[in-house]
N, C-alpha and C. Protein backbone atom coordinates (compact mmCIF):
# COMPACT_ATOMS: atom_id res chain seq x y z
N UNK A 1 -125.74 120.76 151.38
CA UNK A 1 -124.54 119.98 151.53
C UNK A 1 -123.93 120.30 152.90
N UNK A 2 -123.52 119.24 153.71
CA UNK A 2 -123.19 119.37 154.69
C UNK A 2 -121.10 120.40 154.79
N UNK A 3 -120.93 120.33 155.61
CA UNK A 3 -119.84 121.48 155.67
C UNK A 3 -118.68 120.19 155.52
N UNK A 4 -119.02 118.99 156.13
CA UNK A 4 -117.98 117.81 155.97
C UNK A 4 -117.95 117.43 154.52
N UNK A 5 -119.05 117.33 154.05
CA UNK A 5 -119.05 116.89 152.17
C UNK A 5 -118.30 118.09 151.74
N UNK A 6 -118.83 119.12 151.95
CA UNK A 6 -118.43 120.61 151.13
C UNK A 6 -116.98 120.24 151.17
N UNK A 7 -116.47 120.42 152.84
CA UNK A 7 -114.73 120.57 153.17
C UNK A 7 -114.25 118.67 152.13
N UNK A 8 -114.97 117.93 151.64
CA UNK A 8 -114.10 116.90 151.27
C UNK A 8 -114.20 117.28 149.63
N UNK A 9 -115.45 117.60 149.21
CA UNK A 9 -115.31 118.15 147.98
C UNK A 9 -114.04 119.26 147.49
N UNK A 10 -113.78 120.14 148.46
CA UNK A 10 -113.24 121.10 148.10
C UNK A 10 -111.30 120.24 147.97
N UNK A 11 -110.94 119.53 149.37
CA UNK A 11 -109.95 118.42 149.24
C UNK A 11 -109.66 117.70 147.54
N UNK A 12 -110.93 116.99 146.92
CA UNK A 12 -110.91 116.31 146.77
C UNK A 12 -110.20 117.27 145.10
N UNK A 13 -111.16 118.54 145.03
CA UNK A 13 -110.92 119.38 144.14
C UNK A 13 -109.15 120.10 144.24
N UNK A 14 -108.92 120.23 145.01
CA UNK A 14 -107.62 120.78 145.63
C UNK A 14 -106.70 119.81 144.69
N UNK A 15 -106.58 118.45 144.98
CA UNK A 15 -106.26 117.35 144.71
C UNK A 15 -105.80 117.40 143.29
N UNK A 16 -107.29 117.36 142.68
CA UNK A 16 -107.54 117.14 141.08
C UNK A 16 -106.46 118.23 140.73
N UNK A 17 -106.65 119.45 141.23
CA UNK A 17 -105.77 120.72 140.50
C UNK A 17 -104.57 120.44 140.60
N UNK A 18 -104.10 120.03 141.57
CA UNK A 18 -102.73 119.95 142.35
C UNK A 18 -101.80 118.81 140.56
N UNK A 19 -102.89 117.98 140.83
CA UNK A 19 -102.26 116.77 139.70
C UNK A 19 -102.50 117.25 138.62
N UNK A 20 -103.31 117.65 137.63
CA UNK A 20 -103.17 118.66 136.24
C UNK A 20 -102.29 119.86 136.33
N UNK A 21 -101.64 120.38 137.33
CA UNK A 21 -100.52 121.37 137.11
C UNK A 21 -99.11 120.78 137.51
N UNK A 22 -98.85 119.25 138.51
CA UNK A 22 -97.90 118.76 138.04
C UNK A 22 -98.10 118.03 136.67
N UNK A 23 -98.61 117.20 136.19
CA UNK A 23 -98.75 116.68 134.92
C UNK A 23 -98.37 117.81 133.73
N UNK A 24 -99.13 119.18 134.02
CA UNK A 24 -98.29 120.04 133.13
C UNK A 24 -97.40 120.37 133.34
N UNK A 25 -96.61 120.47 134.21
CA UNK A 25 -95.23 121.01 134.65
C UNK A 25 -94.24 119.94 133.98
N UNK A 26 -94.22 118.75 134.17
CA UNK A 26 -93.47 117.45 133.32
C UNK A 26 -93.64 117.46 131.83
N UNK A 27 -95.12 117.76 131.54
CA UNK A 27 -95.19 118.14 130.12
C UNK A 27 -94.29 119.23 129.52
N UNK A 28 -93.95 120.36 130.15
CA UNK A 28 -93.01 121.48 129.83
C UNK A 28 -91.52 121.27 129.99
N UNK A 29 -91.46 120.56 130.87
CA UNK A 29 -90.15 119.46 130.63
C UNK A 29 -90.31 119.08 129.80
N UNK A 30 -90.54 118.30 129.03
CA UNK A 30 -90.20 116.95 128.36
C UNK A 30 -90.23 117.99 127.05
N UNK A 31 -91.10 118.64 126.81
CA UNK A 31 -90.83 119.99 125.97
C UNK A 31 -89.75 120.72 125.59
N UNK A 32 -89.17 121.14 126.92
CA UNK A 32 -88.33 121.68 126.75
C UNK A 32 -86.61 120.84 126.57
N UNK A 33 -86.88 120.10 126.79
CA UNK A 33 -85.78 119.20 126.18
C UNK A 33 -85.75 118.72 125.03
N UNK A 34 -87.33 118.51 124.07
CA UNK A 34 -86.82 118.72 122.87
C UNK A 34 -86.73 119.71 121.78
N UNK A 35 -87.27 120.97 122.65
CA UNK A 35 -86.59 121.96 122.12
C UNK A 35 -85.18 122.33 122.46
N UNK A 36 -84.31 122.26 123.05
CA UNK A 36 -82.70 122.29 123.46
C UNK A 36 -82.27 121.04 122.28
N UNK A 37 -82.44 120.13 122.21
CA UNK A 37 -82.65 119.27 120.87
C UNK A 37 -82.46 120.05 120.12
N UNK A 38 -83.68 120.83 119.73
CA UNK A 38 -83.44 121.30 117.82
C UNK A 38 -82.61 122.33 117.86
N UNK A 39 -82.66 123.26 119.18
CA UNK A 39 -81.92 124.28 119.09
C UNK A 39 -80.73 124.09 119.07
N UNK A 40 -79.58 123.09 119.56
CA UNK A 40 -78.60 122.30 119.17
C UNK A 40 -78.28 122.16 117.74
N UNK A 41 -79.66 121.30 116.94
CA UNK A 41 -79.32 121.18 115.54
C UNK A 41 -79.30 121.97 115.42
N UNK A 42 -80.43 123.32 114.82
CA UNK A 42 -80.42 124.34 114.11
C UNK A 42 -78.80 125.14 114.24
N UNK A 43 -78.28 125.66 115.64
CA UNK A 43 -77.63 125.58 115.38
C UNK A 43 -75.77 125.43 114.97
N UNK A 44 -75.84 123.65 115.03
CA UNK A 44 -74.79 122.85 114.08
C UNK A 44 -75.30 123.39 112.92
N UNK A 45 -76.23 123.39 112.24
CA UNK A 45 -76.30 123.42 110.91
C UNK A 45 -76.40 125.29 110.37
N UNK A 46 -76.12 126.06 111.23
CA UNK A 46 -76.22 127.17 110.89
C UNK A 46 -77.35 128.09 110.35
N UNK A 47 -78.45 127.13 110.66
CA UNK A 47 -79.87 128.09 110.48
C UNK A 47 -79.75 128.54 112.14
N UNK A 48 -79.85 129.90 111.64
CA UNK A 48 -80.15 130.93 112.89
C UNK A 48 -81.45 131.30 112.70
N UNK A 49 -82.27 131.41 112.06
CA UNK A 49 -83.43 131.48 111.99
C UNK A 49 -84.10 130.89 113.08
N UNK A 50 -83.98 129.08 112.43
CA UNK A 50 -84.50 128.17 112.77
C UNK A 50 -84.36 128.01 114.66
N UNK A 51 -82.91 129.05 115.06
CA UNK A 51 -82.50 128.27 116.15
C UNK A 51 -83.21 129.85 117.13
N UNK A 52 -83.20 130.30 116.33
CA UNK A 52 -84.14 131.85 117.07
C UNK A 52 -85.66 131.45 117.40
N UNK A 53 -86.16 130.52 116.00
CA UNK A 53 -87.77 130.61 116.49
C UNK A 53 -87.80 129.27 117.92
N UNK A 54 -86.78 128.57 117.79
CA UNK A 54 -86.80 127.56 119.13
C UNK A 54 -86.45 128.26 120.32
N UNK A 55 -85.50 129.12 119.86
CA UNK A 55 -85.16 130.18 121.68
C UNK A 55 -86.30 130.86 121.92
N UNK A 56 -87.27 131.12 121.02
CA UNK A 56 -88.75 131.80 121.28
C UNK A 56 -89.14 131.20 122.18
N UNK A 57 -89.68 130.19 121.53
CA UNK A 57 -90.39 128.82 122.04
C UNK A 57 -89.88 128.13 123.43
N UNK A 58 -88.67 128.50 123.33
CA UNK A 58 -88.00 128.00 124.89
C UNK A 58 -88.45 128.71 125.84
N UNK A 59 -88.23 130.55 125.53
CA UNK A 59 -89.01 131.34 126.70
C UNK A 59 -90.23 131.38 127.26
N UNK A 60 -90.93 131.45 125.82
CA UNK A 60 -92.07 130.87 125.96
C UNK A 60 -92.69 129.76 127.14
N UNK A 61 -91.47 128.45 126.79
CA UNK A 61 -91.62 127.64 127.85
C UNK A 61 -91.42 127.85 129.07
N UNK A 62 -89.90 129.18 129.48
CA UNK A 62 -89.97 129.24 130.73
C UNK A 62 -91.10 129.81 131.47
N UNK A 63 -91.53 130.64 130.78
CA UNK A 63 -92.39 131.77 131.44
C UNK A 63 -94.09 130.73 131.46
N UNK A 64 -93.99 129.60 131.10
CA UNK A 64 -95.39 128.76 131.20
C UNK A 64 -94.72 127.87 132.44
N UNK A 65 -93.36 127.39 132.80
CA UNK A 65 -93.22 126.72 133.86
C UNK A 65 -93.48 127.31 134.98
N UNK A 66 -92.93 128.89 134.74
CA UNK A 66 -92.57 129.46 136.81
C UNK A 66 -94.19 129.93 136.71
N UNK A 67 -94.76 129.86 135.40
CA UNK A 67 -96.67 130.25 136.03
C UNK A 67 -96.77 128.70 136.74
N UNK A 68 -96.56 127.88 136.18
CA UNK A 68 -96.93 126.15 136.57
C UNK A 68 -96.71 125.68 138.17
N UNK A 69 -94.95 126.69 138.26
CA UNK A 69 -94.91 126.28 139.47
C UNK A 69 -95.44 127.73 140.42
N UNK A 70 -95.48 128.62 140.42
CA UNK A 70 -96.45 129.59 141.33
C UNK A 70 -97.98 129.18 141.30
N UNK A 71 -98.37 128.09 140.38
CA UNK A 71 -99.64 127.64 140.22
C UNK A 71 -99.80 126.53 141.77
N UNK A 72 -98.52 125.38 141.43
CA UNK A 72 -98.53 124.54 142.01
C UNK A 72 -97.77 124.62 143.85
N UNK A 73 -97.38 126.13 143.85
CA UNK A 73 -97.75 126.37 145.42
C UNK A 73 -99.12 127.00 145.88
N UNK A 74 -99.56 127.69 145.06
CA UNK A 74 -100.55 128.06 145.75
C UNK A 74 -101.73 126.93 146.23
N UNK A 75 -101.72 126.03 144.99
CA UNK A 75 -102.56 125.13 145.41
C UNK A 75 -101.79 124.32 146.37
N UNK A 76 -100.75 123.75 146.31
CA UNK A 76 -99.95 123.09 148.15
C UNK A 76 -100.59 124.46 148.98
N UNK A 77 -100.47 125.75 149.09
CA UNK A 77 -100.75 126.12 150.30
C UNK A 77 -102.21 126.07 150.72
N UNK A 78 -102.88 126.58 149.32
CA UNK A 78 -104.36 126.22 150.31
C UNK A 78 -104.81 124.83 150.54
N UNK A 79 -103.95 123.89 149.74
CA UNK A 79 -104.53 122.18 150.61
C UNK A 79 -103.99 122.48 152.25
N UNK A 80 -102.70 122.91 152.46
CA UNK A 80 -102.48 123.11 153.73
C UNK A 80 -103.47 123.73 154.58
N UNK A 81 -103.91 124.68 153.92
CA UNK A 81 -104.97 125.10 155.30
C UNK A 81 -106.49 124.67 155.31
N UNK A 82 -106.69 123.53 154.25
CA UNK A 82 -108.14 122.99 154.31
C UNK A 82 -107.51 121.61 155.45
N UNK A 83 -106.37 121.47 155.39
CA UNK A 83 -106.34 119.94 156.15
C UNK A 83 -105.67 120.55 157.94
């Protein structure tokens, strides 16, 4: 494989990653808003239980976004230095 195919493959791969870790990053949004949702209901209605296992689940979520977004610079920086 020539070094021009290789360097467009690797672009083209850069690319692909770049868009499956924003696509997940919106997915954890949209997540996390309807967990703030239930955690709201749970609790109005005074299940603390219910509103504990969603604050889980929320951290949970944060700590999968700031991987999503330390994901989604690294891949911006190395597209920067293939282009």
């Amino acid at each position: 494989m020539s070094f021009q195919k290789a360097q467009r493959f690797e672009e083209g791969k850069a690319e692909s990653d770049y868009q499956l870790v924003v696509n997940a990053i919106e997915t954890v949004k949209e997540r996390n808003v309807v967990l703030k949702s239930a955690y709201a209901d749970a609790m109005s209605a005074g299940d603390y239980a219910k509103a504990a296992e969603v604050q889980e689940a929320l951290a949970t979520s944060a700590n999968q976004l700031a991987e999503l977004k330390r994901g989604e610079k690294a891949i911006d920086r190395k597209s920067t230095r293939l282009n």
